[in-house]
PDB file of N, CA and C in Angstrom:
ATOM      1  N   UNK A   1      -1.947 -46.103 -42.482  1.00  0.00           N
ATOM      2  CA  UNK A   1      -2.876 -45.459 -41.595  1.00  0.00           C
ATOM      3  C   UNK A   1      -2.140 -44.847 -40.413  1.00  0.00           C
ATOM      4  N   UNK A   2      -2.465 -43.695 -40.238  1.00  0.00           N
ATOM      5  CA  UNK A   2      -1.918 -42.873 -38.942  1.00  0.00           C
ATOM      6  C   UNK A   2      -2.010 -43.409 -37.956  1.00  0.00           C
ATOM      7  N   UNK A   3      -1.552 -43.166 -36.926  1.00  0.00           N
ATOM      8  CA  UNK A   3      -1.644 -43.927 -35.502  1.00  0.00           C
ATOM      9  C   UNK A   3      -1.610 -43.163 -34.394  1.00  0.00           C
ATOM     10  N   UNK A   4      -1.993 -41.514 -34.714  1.00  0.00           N
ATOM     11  CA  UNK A   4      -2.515 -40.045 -34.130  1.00  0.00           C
ATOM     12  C   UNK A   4      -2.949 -39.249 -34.983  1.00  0.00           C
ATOM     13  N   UNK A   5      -4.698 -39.353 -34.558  1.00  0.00           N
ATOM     14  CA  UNK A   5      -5.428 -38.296 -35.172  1.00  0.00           C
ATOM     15  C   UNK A   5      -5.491 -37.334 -34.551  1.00  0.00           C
ATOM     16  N   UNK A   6      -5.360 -36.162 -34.633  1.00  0.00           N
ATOM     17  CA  UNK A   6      -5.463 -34.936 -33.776  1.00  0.00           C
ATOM     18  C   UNK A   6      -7.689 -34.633 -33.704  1.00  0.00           C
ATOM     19  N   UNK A   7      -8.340 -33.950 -32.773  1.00  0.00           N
ATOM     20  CA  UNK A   7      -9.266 -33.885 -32.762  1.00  0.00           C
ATOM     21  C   UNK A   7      -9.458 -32.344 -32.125  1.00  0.00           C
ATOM     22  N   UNK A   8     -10.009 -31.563 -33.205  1.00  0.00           N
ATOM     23  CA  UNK A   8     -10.311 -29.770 -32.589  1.00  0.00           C
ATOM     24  C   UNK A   8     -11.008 -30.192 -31.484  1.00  0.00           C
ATOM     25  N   UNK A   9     -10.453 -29.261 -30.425  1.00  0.00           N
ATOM     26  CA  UNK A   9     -11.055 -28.964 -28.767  1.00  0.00           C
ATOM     27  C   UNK A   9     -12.702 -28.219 -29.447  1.00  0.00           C
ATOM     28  N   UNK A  10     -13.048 -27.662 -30.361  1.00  0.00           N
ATOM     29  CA  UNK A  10     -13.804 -26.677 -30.486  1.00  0.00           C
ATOM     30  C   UNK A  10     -14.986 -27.760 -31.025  1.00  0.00           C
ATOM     31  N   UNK A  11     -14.597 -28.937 -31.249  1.00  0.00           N
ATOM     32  CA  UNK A  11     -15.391 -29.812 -31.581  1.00  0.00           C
ATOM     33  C   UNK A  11     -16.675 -29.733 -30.899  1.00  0.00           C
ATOM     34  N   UNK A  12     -16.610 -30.080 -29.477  1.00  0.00           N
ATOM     35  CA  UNK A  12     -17.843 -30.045 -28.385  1.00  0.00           C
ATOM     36  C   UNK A  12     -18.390 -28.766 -29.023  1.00  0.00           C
ATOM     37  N   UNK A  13     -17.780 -27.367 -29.242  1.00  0.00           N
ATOM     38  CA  UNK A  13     -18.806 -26.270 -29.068  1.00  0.00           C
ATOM     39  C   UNK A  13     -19.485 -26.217 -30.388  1.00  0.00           C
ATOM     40  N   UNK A  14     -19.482 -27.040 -31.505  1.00  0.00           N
ATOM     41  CA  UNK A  14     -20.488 -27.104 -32.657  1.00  0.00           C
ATOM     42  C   UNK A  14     -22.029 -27.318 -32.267  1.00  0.00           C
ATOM     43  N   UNK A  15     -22.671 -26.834 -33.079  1.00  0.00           N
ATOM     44  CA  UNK A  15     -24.297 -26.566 -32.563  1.00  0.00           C
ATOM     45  C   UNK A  15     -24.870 -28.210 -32.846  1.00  0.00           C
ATOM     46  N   UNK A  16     -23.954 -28.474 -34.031  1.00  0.00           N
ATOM     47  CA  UNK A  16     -24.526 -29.849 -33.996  1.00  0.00           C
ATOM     48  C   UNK A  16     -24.156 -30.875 -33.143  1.00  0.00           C
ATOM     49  N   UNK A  17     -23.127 -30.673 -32.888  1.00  0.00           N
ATOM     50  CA  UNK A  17     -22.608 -31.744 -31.803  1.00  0.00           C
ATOM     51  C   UNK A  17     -23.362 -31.502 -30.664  1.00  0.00           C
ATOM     52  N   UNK A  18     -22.982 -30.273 -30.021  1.00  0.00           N
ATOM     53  CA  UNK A  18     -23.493 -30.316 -28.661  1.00  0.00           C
ATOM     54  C   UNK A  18     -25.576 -29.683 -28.531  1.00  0.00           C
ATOM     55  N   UNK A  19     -26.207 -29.992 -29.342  1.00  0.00           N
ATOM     56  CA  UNK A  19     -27.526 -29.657 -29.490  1.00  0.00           C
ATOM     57  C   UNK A  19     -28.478 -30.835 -30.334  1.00  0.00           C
ATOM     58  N   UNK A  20     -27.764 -31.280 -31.229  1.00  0.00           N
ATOM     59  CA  UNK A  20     -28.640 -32.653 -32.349  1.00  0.00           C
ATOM     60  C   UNK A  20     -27.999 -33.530 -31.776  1.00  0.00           C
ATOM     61  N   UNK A  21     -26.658 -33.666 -31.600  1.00  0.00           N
ATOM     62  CA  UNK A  21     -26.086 -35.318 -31.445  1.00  0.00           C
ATOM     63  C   UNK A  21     -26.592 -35.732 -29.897  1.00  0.00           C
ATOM     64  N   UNK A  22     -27.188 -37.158 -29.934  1.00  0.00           N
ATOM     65  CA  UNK A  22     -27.234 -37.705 -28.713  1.00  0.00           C
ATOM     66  C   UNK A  22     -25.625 -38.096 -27.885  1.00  0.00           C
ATOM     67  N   UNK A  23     -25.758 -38.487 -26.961  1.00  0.00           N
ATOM     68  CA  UNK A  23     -24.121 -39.698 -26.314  1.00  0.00           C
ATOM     69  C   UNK A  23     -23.865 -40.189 -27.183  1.00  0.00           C
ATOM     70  N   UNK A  24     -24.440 -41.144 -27.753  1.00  0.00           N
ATOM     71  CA  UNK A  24     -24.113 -42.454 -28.579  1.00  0.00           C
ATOM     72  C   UNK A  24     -23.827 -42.066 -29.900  1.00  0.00           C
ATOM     73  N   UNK A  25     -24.632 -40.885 -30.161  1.00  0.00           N
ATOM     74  CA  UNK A  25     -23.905 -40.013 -31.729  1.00  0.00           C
ATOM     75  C   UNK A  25     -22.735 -39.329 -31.846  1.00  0.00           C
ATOM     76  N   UNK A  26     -22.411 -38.769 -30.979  1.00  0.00           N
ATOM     77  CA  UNK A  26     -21.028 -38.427 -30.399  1.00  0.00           C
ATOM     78  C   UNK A  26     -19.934 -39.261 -30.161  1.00  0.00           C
ATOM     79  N   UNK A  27     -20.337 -40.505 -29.394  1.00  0.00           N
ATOM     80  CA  UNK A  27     -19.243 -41.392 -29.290  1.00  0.00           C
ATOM     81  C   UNK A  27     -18.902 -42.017 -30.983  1.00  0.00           C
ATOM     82  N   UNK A  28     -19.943 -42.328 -30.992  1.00  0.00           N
ATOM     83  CA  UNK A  28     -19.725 -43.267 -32.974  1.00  0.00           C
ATOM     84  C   UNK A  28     -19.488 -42.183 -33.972  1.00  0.00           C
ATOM     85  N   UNK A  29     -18.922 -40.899 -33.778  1.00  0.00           N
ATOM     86  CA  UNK A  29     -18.289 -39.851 -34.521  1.00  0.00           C
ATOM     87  C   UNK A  29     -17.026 -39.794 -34.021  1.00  0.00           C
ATOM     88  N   UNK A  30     -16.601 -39.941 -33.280  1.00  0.00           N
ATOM     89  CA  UNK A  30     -15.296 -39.710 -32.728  1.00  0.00           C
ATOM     90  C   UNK A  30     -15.040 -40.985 -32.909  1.00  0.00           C
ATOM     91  N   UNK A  31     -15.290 -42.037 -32.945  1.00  0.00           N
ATOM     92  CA  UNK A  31     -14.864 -43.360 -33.498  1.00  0.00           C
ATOM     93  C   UNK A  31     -14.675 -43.135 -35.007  1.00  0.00           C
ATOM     94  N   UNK A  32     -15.328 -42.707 -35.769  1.00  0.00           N
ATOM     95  CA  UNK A  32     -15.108 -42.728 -36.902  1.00  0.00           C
ATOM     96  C   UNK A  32     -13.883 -42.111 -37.426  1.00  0.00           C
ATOM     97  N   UNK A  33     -14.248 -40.873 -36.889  1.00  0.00           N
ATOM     98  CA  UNK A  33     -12.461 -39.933 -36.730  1.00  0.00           C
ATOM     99  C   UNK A  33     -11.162 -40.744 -36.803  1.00  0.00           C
ATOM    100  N   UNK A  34     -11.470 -41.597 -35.381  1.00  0.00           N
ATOM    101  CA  UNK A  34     -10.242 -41.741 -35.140  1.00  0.00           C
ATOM    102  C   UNK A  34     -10.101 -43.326 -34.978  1.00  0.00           C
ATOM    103  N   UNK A  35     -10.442 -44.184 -35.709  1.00  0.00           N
ATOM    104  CA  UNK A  35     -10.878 -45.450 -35.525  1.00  0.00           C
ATOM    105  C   UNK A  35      -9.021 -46.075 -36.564  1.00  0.00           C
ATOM    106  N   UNK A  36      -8.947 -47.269 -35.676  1.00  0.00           N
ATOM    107  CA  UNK A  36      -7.306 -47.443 -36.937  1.00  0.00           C
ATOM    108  C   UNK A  36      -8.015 -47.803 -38.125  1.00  0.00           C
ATOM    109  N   UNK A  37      -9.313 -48.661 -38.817  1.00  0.00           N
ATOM    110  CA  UNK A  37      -9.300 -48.572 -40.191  1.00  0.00           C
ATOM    111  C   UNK A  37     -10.312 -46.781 -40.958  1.00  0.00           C
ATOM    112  N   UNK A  38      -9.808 -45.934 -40.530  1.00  0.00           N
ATOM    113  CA  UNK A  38      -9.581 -44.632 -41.330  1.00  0.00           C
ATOM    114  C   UNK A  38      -8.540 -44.568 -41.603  1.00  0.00           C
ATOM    115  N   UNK A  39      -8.662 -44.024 -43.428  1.00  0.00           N
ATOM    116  CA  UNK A  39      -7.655 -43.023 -44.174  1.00  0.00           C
ATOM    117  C   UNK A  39      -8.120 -41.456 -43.709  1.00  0.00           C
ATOM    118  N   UNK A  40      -6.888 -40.568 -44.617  1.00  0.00           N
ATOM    119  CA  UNK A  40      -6.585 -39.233 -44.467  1.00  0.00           C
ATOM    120  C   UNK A  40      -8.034 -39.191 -45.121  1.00  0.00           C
ATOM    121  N   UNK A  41      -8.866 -39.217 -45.992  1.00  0.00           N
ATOM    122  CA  UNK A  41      -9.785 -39.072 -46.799  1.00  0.00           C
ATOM    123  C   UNK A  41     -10.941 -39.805 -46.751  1.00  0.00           C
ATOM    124  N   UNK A  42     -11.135 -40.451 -45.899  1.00  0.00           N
ATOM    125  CA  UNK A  42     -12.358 -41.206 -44.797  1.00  0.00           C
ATOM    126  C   UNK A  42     -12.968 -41.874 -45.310  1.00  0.00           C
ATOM    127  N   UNK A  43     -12.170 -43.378 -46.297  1.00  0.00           N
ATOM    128  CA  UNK A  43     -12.557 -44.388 -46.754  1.00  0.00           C
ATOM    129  C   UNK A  43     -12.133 -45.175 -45.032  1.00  0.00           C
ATOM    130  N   UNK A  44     -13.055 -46.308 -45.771  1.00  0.00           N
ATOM    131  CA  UNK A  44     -13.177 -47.583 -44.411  1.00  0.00           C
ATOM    132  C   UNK A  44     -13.558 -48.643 -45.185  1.00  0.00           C
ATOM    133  N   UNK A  45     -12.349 -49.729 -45.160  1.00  0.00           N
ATOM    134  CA  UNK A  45     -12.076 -51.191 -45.642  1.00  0.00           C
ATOM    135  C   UNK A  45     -12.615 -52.067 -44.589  1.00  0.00           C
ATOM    136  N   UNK A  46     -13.961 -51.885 -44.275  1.00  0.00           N
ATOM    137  CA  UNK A  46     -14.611 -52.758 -43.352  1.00  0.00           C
ATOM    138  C   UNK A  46     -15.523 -53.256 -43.645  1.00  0.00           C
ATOM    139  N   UNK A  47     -16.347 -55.113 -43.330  1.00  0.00           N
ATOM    140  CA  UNK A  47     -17.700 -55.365 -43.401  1.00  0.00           C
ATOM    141  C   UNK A  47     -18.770 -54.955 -42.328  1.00  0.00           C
ATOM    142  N   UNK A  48     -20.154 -54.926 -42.869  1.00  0.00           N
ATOM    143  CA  UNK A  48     -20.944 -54.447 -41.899  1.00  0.00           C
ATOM    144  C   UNK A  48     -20.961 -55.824 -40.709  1.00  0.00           C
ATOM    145  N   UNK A  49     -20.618 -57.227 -40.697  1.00  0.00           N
ATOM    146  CA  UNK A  49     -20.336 -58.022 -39.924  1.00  0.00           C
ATOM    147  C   UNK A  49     -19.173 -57.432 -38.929  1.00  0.00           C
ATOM    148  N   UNK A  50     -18.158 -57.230 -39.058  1.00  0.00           N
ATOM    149  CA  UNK A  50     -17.284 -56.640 -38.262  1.00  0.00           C
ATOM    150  C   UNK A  50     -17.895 -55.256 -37.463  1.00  0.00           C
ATOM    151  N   UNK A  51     -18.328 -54.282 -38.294  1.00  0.00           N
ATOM    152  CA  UNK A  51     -19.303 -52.924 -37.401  1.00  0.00           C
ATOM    153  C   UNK A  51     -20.236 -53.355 -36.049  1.00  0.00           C
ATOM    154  N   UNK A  52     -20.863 -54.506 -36.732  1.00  0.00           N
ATOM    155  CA  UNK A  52     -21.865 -55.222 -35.756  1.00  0.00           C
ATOM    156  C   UNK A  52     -21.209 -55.848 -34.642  1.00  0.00           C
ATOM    157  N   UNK A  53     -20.255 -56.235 -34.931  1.00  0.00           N
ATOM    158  CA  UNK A  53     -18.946 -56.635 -33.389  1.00  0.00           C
ATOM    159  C   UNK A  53     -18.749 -55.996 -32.994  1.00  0.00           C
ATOM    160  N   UNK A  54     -18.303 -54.852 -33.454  1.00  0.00           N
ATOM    161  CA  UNK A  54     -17.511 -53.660 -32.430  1.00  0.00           C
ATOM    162  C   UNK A  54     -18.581 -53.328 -31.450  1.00  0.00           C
ATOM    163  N   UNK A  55     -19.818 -52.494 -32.566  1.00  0.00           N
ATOM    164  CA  UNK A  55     -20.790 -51.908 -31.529  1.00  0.00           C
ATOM    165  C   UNK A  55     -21.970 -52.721 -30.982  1.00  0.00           C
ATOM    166  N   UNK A  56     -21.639 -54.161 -31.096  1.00  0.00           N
ATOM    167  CA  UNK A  56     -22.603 -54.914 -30.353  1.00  0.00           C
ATOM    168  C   UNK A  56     -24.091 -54.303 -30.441  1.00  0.00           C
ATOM    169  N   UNK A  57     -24.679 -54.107 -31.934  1.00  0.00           N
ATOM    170  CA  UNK A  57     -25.496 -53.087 -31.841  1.00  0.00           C
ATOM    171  C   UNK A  57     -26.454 -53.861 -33.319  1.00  0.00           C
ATOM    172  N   UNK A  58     -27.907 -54.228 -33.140  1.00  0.00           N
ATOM    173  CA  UNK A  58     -28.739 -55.202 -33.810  1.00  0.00           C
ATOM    174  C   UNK A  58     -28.413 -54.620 -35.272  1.00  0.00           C
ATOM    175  N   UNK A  59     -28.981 -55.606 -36.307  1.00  0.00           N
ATOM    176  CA  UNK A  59     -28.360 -54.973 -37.800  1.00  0.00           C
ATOM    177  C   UNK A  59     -29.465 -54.398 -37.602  1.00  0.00           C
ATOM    178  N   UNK A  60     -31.095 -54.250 -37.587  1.00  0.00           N
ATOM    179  CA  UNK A  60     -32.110 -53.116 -37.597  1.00  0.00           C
ATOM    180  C   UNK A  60     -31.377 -51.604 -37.628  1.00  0.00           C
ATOM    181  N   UNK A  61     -30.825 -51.483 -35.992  1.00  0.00           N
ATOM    182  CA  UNK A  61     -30.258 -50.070 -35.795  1.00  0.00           C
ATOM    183  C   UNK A  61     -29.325 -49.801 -36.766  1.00  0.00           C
ATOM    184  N   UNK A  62     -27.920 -50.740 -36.864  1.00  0.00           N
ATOM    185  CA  UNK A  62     -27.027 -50.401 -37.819  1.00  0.00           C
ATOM    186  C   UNK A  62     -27.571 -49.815 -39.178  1.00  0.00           C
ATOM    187  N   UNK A  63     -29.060 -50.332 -39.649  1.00  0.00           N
ATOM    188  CA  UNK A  63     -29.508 -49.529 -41.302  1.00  0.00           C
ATOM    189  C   UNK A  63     -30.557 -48.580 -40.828  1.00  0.00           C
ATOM    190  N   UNK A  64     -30.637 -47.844 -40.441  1.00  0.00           N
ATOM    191  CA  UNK A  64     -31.406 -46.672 -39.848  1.00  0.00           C
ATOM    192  C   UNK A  64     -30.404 -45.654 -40.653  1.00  0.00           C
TER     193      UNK A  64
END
């Protein structure tokens, strides 16, 4: 796993980013990006127990 993801500046000016995504949709996209368990090809060797640690966030929301 890489240990520098590069991230386009042009990112913010997408219609979806900066018009649909809330804060919190934005932040948990750029986590995903650039999180250390991502591959080049955006598998993730993680349990949903561990997700629920990071983002301190109820399992309800997590299955939405």
């Amino acid at each position: 796993m890489a240990k520098y993801r590069m991230v386009r500046t042009d990112f913010w000016k997408n219609p979806m980013v900066s018009e649909e995504m809330s804060p919190e949709d934005k932040y948990f996209y750029l986590y995903l990006l650039t999180n250390p368990e991502t591959t080049q090809i955006g598998i993730y060797k993680i349990t949903k127990n561990i997700w629920l640690l990071i983002w301190a966030i109820p399992l309800r929301v997590f299955l939405r």
